[in-house]
C-alpha atoms as a PDB file:
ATOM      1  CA  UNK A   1      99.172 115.106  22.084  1.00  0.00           C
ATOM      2  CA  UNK A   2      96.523 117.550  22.684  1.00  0.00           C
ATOM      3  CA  UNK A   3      96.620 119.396  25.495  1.00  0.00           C
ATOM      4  CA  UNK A   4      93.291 121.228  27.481  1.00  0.00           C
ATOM      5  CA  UNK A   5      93.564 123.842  30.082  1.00  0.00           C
ATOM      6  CA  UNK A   6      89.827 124.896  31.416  1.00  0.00           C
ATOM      7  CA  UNK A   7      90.146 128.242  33.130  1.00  0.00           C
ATOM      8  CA  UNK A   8      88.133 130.252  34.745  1.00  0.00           C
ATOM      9  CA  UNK A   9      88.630 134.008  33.450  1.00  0.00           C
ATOM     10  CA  UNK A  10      91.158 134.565  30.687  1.00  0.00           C
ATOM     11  CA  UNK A  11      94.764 135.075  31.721  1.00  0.00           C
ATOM     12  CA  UNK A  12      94.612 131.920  33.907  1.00  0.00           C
ATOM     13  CA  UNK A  13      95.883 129.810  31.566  1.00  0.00           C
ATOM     14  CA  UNK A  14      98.514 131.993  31.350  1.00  0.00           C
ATOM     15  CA  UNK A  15      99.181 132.644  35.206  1.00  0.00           C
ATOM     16  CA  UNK A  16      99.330 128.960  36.169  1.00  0.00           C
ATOM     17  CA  UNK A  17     100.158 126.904  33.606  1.00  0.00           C
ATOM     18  CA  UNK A  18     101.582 128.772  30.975  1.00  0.00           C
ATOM     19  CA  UNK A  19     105.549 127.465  30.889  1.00  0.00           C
ATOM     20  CA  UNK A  20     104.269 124.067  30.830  1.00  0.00           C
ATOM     21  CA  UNK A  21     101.540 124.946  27.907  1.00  0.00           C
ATOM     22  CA  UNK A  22     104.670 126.511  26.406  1.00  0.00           C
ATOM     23  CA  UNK A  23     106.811 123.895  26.981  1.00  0.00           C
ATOM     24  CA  UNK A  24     104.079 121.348  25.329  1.00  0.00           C
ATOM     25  CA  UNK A  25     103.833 123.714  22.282  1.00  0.00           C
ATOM     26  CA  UNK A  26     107.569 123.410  21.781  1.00  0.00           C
ATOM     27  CA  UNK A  27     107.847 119.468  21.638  1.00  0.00           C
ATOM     28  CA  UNK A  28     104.771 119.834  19.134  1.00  0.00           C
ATOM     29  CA  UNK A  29     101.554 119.269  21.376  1.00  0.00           C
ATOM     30  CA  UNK A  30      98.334 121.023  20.148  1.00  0.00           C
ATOM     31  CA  UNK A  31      96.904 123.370  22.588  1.00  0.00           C
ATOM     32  CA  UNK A  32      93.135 124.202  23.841  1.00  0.00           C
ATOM     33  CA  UNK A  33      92.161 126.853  26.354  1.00  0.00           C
ATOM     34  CA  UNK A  34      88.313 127.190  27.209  1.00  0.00           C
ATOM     35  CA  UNK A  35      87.406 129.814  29.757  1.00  0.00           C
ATOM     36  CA  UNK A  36      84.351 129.886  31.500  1.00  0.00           C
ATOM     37  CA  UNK A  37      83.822 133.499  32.686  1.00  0.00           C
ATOM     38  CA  UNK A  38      84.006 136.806  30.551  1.00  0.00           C
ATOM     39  CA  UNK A  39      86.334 138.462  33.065  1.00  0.00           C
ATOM     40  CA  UNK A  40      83.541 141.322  33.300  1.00  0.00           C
ATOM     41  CA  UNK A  41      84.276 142.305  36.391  1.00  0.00           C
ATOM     42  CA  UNK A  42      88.382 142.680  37.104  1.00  0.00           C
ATOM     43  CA  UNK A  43      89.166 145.922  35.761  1.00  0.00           C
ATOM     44  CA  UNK A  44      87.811 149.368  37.273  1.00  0.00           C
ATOM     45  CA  UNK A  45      88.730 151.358  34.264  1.00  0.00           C
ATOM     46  CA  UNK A  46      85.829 149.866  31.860  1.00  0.00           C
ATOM     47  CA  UNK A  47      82.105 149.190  31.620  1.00  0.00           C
ATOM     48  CA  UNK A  48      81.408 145.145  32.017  1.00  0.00           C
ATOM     49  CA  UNK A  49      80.757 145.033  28.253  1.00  0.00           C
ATOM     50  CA  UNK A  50      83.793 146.740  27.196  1.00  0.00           C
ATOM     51  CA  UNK A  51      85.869 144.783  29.580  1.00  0.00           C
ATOM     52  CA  UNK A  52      84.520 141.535  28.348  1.00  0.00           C
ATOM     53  CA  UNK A  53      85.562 142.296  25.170  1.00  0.00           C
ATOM     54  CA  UNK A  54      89.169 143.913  26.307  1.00  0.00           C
ATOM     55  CA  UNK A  55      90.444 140.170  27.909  1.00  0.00           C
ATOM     56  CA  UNK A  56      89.038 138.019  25.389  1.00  0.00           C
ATOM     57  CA  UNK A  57      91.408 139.878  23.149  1.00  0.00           C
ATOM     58  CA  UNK A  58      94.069 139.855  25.611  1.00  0.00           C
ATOM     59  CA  UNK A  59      93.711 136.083  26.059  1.00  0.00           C
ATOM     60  CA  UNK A  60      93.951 135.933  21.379  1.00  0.00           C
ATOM     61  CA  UNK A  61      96.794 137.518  21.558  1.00  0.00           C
ATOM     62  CA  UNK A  62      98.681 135.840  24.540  1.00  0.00           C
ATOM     63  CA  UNK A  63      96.893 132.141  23.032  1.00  0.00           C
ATOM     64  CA  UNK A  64      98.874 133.009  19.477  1.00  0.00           C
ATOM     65  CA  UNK A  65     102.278 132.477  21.445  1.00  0.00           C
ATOM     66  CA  UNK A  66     101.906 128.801  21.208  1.00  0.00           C
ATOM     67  CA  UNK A  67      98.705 128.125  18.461  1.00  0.00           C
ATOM     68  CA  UNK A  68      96.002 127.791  21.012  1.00  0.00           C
ATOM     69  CA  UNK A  69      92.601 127.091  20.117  1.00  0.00           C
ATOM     70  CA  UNK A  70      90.509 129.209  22.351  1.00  0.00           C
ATOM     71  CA  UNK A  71      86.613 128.821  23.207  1.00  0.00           C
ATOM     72  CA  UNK A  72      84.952 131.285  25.451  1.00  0.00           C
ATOM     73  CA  UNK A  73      81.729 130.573  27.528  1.00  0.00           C
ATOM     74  CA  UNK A  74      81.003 134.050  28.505  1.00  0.00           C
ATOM     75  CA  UNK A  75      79.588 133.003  31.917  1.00  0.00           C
ATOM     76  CA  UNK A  76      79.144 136.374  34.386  1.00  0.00           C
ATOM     77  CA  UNK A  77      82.530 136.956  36.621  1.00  0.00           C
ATOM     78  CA  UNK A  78      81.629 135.937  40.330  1.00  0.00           C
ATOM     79  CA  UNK A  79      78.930 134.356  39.447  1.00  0.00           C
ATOM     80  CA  UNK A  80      79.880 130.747  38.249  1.00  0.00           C
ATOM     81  CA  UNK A  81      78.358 128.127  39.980  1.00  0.00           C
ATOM     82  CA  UNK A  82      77.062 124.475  39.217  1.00  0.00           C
ATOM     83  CA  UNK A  83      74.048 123.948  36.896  1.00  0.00           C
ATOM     84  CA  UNK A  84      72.988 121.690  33.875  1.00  0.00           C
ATOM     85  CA  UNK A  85      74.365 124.228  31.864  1.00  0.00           C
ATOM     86  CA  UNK A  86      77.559 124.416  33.013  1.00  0.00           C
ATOM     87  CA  UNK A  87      78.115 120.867  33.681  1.00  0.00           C
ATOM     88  CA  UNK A  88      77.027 120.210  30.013  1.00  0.00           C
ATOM     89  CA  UNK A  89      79.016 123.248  28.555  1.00  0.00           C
ATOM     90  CA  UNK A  90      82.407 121.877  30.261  1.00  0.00           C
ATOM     91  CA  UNK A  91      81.820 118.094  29.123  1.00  0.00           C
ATOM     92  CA  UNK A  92      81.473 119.682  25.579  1.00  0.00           C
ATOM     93  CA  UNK A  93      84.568 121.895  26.216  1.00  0.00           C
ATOM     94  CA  UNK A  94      86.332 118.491  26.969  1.00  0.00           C
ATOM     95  CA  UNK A  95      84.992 116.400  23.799  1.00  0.00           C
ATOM     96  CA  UNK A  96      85.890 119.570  21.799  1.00  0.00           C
ATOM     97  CA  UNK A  97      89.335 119.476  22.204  1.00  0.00           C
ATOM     98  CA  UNK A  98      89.838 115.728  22.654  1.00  0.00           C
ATOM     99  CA  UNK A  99      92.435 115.849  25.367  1.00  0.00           C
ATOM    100  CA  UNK A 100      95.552 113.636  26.438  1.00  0.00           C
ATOM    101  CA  UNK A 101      96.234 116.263  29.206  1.00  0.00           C
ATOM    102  CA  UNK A 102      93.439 118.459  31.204  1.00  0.00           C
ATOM    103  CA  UNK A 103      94.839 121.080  33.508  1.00  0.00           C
ATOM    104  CA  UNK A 104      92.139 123.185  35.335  1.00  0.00           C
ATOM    105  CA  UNK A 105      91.822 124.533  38.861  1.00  0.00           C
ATOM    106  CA  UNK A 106      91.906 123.021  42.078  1.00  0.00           C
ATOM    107  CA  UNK A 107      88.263 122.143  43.427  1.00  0.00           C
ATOM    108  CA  UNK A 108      89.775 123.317  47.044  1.00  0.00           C
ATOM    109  CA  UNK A 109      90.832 126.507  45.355  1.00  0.00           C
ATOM    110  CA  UNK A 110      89.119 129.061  47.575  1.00  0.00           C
ATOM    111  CA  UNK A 111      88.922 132.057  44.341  1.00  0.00           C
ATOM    112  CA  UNK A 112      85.409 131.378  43.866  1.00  0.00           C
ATOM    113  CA  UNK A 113      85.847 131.128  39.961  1.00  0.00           C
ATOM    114  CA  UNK A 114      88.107 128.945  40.370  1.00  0.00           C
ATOM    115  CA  UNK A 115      87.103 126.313  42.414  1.00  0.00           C
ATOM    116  CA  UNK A 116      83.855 126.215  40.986  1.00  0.00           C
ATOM    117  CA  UNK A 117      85.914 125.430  37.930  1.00  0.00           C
ATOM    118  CA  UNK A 118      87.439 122.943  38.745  1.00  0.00           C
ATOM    119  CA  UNK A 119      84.507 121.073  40.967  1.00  0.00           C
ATOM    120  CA  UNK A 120      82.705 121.361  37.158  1.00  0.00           C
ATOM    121  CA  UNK A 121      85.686 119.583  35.586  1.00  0.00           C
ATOM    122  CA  UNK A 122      85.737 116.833  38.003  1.00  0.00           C
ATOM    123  CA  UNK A 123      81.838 116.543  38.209  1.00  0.00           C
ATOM    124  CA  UNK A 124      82.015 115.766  33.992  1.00  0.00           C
ATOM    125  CA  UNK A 125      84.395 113.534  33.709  1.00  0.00           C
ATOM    126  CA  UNK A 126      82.293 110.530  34.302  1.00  0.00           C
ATOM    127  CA  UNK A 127      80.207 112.006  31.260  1.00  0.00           C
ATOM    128  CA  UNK A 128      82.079 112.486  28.739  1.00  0.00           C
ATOM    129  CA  UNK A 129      82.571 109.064  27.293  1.00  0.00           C
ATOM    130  CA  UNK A 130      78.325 108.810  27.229  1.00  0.00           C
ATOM    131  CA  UNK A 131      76.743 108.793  23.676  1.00  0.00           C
ATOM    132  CA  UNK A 132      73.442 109.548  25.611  1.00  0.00           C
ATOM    133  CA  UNK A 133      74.885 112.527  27.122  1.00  0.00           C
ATOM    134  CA  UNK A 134      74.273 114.723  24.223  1.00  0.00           C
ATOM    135  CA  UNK A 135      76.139 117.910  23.340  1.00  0.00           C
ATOM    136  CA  UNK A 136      77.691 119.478  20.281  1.00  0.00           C
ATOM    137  CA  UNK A 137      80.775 117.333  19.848  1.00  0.00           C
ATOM    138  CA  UNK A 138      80.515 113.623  19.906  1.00  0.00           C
ATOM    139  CA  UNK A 139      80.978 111.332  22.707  1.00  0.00           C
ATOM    140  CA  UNK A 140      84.961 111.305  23.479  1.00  0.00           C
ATOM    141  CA  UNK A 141      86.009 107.223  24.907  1.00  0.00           C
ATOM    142  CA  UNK A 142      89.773 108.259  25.247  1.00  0.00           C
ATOM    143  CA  UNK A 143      91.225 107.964  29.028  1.00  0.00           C
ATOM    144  CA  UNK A 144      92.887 111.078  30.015  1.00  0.00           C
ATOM    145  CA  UNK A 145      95.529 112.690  32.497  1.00  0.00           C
ATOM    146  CA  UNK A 146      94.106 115.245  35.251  1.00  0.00           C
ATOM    147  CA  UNK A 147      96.144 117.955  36.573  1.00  0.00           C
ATOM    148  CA  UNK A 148      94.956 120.493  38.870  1.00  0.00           C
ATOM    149  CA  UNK A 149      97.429 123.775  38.900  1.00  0.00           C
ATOM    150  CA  UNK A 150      98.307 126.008  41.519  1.00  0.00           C
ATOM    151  CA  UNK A 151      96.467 128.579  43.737  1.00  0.00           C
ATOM    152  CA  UNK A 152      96.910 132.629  44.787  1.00  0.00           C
ATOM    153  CA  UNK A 153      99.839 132.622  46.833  1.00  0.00           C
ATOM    154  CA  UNK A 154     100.351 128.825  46.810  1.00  0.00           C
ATOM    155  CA  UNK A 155      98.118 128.405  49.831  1.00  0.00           C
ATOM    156  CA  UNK A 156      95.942 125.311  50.614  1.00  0.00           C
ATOM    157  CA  UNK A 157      98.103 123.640  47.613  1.00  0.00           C
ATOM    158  CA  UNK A 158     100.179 120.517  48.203  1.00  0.00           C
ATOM    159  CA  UNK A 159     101.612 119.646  44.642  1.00  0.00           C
ATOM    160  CA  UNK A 160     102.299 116.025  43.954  1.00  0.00           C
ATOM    161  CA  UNK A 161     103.929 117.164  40.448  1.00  0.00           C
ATOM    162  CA  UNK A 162     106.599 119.818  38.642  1.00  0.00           C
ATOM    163  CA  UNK A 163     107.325 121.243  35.874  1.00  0.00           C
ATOM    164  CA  UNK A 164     110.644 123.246  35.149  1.00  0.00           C
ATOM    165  CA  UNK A 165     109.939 125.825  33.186  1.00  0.00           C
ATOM    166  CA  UNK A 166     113.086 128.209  34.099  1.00  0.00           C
ATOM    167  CA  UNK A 167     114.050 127.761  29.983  1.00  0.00           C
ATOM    168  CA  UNK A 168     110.699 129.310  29.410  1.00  0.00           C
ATOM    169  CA  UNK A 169     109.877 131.721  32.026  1.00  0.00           C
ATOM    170  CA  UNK A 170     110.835 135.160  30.185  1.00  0.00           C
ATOM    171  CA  UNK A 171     108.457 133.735  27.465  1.00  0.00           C
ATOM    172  CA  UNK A 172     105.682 133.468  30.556  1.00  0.00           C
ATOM    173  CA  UNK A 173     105.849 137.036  31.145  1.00  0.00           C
ATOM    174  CA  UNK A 174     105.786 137.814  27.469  1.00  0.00           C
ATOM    175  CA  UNK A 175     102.295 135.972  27.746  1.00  0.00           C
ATOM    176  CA  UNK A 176     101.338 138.257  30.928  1.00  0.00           C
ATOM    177  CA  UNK A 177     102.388 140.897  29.672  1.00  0.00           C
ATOM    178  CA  UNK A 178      99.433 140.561  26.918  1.00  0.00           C
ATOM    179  CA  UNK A 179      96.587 140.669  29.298  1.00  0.00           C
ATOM    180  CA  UNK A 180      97.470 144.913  29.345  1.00  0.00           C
ATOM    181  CA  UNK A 181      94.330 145.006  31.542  1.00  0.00           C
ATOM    182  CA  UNK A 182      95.474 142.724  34.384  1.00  0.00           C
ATOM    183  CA  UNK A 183      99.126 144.261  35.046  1.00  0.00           C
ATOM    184  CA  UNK A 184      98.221 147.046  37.732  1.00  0.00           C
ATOM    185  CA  UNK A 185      97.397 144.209  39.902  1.00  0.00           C
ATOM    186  CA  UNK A 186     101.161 143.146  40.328  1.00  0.00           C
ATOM    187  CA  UNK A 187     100.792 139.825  38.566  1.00  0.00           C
ATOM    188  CA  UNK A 188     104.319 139.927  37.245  1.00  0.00           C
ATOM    189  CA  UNK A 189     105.218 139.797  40.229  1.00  0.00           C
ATOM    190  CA  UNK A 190     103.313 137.599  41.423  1.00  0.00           C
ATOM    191  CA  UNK A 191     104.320 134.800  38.698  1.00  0.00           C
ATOM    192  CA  UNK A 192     107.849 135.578  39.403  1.00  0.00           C
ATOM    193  CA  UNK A 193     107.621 134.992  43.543  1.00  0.00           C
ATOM    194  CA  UNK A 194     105.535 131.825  42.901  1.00  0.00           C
ATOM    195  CA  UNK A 195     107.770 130.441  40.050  1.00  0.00           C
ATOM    196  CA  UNK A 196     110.971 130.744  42.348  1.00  0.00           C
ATOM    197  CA  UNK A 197     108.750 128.975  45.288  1.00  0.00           C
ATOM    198  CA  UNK A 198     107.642 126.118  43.715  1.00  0.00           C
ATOM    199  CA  UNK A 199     111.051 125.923  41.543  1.00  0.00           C
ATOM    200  CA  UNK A 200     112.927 126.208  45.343  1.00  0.00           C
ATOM    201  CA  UNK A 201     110.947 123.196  46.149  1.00  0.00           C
ATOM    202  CA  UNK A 202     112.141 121.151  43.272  1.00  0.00           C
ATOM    203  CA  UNK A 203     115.042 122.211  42.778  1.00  0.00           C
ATOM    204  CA  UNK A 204     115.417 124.413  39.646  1.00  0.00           C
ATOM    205  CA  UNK A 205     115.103 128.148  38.754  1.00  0.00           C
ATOM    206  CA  UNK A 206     111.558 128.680  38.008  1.00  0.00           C
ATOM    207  CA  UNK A 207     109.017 126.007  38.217  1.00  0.00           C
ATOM    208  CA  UNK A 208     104.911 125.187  38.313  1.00  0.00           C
ATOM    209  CA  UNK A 209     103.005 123.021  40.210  1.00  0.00           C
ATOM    210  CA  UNK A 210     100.170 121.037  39.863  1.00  0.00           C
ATOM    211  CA  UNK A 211      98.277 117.756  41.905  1.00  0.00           C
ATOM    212  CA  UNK A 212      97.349 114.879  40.033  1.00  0.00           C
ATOM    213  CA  UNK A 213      93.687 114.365  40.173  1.00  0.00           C
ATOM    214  CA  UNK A 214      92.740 110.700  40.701  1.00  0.00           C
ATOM    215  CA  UNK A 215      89.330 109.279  39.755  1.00  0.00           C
ATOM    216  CA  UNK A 216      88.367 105.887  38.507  1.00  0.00           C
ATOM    217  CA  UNK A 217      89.464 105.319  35.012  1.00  0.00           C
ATOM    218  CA  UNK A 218      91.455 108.735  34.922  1.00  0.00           C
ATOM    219  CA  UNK A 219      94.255 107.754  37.181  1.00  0.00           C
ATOM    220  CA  UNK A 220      96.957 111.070  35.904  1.00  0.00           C
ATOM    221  CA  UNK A 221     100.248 110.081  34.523  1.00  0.00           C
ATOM    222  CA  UNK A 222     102.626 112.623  35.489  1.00  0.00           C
ATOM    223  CA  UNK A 223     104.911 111.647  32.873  1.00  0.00           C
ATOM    224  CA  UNK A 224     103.187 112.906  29.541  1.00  0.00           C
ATOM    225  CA  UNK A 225     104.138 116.412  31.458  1.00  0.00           C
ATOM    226  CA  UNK A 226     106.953 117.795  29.848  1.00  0.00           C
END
C-alpha cells in the first residue's frame, strides 16, 4: 500500500505519526511525506533562508529511515491559510502519491499550521477524483482511508484509533533526533510523555493516536493501520 502523511512543517511526520509510518515501512508499504511550510520560522539561531534549508535536510535524512518520498511546498511558516493555491497544491500532493492511507492534522488542531493543514486536506478530497480539476498528476479515482493524528499535548483530541508502536519507539527518536534544529525545544520529551499517554489508554507501552475522518465516499478503515 502506499501510504501519505501531509504535514505541516517538516518533523511532523515524524512527531505524530512516525512509529506507525515505521511500522508501515516494515510490512513493505511505500511511504510519501509532503509538507506544506518551509519551517522558516522555528529556530532562533538562523536567518529564515538558512533555516529553510537546515529542516528540509533534517526531514531527508529522518525520511531515509523508512524510503520516503518527500515533496516540499515551501509555503511561509505562520502564514498558511486557504487559497486556490493551496487547495490545488494539496489535491496534487494527494494524486502524487496515490494513497491507500492519508494521515494529516486535525482540522480542530488549534497550531495554526496545523489545522489549516488539515482543513486543506479535507476541503480536496472531493477533488481529487475530477479530470476537470487540473493539476500536474492525473486525476486519482481510488477511495482512500483518512486519519487525522494527534495534537500538542493531546488536548482537544479524542482518538477513535491506535497504533502500538512500543516495538518501534527507540527507532522514533532515532527519527527526532535528525531534525538537530528542533531538539532544544524538548521534543524528545515530549514524544516520550505523549507515547506513554496514549499507549496508557490502550493498553501497551508506547502508542499513537489518530481519529478517523469520515466523509462521503472516504469512510476510514482503521484496519489497513498496522
Amino acid at each position: 500500500m502506499n501510504v501519505l502523511f501531509i504535514g505541516a512543517h517538516p518533523d511532523d511526520a515524524d512527531i505524530w505519526a512516525g512509529g506507525t509510518l515505521l511500522k508501515c515501512y516494515n510490512r513493505g508499504d511505500k511511504i510519501f511525506i509532503a509538507v506544506m511550510c518551509s519551517g522558516n520560522v522555528g529556530s532562533d539561531h538562523y536567518s529564515r533562508k538558512e533555516l529553510a534549508m537546515v529542516r528540509e535536510r533534517e526531514q531527508k535524512n529522518a525520511a531515509a529511515h523508512y524510503e520516503a518520498q518527500v515533496y516540499f511546498f515551501g509555503y511561509e511558516d505562520n502564514e498558511l491559510t486557504y487559497t486556490h493555491d493551496t487547495h490545488m497544491a494539496v489535491i496534487d500532493a494527494i494524486r502524487w502519491a496515490q494513497p491507500d492511507i492519508l494521515l494529516t492534522h486535525s482540522p480542530d488542531d488549534l497550531a495554526g499550521d496545523h489545522g489549516v493543514t488539515g482543513y486543506l486536506v479535507q476541503k480536496a478530497l472531493i477533488s481529487v477524483p475530477f479530470s476537470n480539476m487540473i493539476t500536474e498528476h492525473s486525476a486519482y479515482k481510488k477511495r482512500f482511508s483518512v486519519f487525522n493524528c494527534d495534537t500538542y499535548g493531546s488536548l482537544n483530541f479524542d482518538p477513535d484509533v491506535y497504533v502500538d508502536i512500543s516495538d518501534v519507539f527507540d527507532k522514533k527518536i532515532e527519527l527526532m533526533k535528525c531534525h538537530e534544529s528542533q531538539l532544544e525545544y524538548g521534543w524528545l520529551k515530549h514524544l516520550e510523555q505523549v507515547a506513554a499517554f496514549r499507549g496508557f489508554q490502550y493498553g501497551t507501552q508506547y502508542a499513537e493516536a489518530f481519529r478517523g475522518f469520515k466523509f462521503y465516499g472516504y469512510m476510514p478503515n482503521p484496519r489497513l493501520l498496522p
